[in-house]
N, C-alpha and C. Protein backbone atom coordinates (compact mmCIF):
# COMPACT_ATOMS: atom_id res chain seq x y z
N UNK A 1 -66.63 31.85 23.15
CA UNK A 1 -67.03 30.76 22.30
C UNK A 1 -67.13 29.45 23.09
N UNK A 2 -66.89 29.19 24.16
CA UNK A 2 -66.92 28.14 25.10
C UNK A 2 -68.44 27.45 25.18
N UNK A 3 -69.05 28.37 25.23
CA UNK A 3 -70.29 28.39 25.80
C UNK A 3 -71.20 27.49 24.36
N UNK A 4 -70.38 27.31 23.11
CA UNK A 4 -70.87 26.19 22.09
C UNK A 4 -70.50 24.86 22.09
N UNK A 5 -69.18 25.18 23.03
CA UNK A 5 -68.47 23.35 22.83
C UNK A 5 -69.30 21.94 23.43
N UNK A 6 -69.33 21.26 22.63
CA UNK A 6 -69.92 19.62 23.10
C UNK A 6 -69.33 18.88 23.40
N UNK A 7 -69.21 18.91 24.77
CA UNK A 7 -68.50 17.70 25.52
C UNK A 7 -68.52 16.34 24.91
N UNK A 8 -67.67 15.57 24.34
CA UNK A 8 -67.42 14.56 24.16
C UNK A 8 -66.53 13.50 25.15
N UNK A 9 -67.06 12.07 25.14
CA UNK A 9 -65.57 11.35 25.57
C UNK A 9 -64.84 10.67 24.20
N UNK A 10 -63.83 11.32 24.13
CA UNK A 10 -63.62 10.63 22.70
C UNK A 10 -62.21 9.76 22.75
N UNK A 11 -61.78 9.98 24.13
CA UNK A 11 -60.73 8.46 24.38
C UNK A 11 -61.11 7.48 24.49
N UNK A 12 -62.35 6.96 25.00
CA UNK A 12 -63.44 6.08 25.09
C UNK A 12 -64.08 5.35 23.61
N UNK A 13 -64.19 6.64 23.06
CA UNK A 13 -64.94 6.10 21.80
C UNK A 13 -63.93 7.43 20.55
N UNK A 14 -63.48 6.62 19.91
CA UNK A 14 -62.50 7.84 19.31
C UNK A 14 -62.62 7.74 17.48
N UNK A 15 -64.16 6.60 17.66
CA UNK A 15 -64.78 6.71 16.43
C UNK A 15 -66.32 6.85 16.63
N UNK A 16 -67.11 7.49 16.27
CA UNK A 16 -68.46 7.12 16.06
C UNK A 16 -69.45 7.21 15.09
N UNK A 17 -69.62 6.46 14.99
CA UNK A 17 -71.41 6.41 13.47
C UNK A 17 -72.66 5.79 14.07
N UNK A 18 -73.52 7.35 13.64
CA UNK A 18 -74.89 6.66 13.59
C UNK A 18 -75.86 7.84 12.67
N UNK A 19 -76.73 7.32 12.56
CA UNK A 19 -77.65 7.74 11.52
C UNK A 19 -78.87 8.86 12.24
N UNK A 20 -78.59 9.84 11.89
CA UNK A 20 -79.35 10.59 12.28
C UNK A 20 -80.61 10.95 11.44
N UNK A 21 -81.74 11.12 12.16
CA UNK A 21 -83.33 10.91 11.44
C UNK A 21 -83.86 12.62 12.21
N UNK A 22 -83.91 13.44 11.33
CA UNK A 22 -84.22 14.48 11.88
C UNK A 22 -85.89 14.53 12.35
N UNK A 23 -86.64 13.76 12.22
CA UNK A 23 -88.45 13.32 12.62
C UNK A 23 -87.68 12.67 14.06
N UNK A 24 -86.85 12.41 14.29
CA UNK A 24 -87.17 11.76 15.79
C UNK A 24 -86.13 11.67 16.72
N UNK A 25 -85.47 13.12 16.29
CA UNK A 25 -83.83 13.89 17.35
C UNK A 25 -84.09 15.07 17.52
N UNK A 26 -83.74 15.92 18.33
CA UNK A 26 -83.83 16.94 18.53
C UNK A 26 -82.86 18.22 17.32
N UNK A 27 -84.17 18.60 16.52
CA UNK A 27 -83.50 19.33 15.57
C UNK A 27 -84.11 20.80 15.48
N UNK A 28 -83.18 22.09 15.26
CA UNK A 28 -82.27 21.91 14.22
C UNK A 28 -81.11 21.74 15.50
N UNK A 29 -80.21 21.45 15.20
CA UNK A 29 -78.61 21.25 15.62
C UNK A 29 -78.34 22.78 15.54
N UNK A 30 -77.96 22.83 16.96
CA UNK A 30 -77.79 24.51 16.87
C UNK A 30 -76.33 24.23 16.76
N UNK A 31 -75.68 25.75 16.71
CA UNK A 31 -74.42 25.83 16.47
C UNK A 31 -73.54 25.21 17.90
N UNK A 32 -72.39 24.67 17.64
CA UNK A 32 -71.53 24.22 18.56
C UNK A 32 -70.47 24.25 17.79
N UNK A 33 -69.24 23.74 18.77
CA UNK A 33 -67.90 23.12 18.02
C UNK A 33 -67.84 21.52 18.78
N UNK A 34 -66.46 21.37 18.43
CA UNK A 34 -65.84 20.06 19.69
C UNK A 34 -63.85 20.23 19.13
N UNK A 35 -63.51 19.37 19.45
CA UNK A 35 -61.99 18.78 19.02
C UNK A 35 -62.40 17.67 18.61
N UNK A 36 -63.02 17.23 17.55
CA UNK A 36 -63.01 16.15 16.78
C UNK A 36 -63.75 16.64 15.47
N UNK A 37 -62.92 16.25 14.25
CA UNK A 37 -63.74 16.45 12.60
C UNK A 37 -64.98 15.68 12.98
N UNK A 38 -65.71 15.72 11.74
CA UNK A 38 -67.11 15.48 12.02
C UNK A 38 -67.93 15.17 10.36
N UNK A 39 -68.02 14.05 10.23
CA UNK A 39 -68.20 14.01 8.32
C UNK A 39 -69.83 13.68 8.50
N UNK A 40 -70.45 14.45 7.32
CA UNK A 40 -71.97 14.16 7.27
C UNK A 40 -72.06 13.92 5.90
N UNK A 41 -73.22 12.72 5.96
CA UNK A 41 -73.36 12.26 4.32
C UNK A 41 -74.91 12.04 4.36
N UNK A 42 -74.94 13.09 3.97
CA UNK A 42 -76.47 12.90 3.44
C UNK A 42 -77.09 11.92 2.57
N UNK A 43 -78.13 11.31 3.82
CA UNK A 43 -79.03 10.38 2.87
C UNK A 43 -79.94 10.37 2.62
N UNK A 44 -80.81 11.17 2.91
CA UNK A 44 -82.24 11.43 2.33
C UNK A 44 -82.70 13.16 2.59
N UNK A 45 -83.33 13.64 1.62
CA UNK A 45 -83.76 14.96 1.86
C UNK A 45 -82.49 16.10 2.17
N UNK A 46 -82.55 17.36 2.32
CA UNK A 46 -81.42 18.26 1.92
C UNK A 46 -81.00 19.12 3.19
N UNK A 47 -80.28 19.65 3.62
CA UNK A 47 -79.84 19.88 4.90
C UNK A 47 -79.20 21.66 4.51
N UNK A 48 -79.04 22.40 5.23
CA UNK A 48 -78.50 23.51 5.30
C UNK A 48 -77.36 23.54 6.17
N UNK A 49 -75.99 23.81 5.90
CA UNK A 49 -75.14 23.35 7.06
C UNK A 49 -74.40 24.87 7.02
N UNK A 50 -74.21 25.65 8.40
CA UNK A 50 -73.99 26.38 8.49
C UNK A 50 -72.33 26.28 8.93
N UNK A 51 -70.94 26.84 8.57
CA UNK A 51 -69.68 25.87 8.69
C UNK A 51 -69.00 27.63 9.20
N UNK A 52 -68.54 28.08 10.41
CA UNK A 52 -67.64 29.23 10.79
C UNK A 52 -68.74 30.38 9.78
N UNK A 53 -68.33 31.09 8.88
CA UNK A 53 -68.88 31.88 8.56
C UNK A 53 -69.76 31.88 6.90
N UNK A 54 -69.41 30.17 6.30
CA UNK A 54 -69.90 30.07 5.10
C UNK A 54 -71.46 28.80 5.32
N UNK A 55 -71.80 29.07 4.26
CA UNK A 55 -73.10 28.35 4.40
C UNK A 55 -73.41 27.10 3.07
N UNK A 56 -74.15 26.24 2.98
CA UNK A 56 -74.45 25.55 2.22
C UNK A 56 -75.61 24.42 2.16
N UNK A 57 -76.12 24.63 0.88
CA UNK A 57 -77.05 23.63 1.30
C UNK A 57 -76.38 21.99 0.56
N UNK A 58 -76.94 20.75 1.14
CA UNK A 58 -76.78 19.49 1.33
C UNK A 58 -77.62 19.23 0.79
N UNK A 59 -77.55 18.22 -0.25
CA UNK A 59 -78.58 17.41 -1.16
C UNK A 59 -77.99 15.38 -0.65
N UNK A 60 -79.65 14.74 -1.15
CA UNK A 60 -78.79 13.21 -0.95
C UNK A 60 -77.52 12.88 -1.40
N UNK A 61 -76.78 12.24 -1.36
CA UNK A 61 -75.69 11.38 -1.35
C UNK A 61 -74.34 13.11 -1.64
N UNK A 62 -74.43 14.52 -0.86
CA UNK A 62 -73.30 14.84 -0.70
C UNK A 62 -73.00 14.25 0.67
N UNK A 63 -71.55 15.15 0.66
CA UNK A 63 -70.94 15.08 1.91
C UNK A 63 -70.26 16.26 2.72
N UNK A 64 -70.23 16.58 3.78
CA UNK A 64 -68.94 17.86 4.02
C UNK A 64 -68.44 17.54 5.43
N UNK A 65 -67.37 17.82 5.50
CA UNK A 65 -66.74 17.68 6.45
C UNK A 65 -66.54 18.55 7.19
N UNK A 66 -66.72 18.43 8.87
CA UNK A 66 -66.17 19.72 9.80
C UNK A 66 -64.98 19.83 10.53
N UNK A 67 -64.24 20.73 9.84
CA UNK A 67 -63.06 20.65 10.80
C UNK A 67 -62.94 20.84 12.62
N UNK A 68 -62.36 20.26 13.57
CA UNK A 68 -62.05 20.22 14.50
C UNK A 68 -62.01 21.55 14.73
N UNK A 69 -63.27 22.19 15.70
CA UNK A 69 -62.69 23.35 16.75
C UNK A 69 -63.20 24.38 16.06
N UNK A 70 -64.25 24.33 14.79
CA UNK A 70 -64.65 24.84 13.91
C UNK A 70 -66.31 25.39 14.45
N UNK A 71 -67.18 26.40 14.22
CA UNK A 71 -68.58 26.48 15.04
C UNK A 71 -69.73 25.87 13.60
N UNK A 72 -70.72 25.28 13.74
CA UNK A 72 -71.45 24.96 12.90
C UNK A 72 -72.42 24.17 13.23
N UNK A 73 -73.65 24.36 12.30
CA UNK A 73 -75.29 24.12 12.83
C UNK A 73 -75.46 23.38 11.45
N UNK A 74 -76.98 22.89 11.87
CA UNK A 74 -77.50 21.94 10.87
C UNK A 74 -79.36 22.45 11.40
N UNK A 75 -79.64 22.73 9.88
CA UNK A 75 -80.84 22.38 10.02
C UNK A 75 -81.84 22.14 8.40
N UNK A 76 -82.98 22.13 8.45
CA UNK A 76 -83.69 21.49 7.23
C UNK A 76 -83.46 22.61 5.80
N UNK A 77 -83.25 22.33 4.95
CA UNK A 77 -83.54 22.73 3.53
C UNK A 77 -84.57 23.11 3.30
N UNK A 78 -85.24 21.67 3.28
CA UNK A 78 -87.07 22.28 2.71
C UNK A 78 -87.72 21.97 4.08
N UNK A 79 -88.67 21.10 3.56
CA UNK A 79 -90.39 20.32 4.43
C UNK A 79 -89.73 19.38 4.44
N UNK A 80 -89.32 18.60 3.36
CA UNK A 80 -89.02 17.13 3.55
C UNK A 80 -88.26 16.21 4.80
N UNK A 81 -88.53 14.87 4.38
CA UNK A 81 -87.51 13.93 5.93
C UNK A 81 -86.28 14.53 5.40
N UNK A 82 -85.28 14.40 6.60
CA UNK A 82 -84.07 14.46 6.55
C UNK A 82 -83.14 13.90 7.29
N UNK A 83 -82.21 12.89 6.77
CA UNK A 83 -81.58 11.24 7.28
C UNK A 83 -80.41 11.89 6.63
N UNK A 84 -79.18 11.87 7.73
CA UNK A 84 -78.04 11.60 7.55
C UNK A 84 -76.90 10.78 8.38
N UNK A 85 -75.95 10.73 8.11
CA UNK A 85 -74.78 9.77 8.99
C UNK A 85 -73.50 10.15 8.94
């Protein structure tokens, strides 16, 4: 399972937010882990979040959280944009 982890520096930065615009990042978010939770709040359009072995889809204004050390992907619902943070 190594071979998913995303290097972070997270003594450096041991908070981060930014808004992710799936039209202009490299998507879908394949599966990885890290040692840091990881909260997504959907803000526009619906997301499929794949979490260890359960699945779900993401509509605007949910949220889910990833636990630390946990494997999980992200990618689109429908056609539509898809903006989260």
């Amino acid at each position: 399972m190594s071979f998913l982890f995303e290097k972070s520096n997270s003594l450096n930065t041991p908070i981060e937010c930014f808004i992710f615009d799936a039209s202009r990042e490299v998507f879908p978010v394949r599966p990885h882990w890290h040692y840091f939770c990881e909260v997504i709040y959907i803000l526009e359009g619906s997301a499929h979040m794949q979490y260890n072995d359960a699945s779900f889809i993401l509509k605007e204004k949910d949220m889910i959280l990833f636990h630390p050390r946990t494997v999980h992907s992200i990618s689109a619902a429908d056609a539509g944009s898809l903006k989260y943070a």
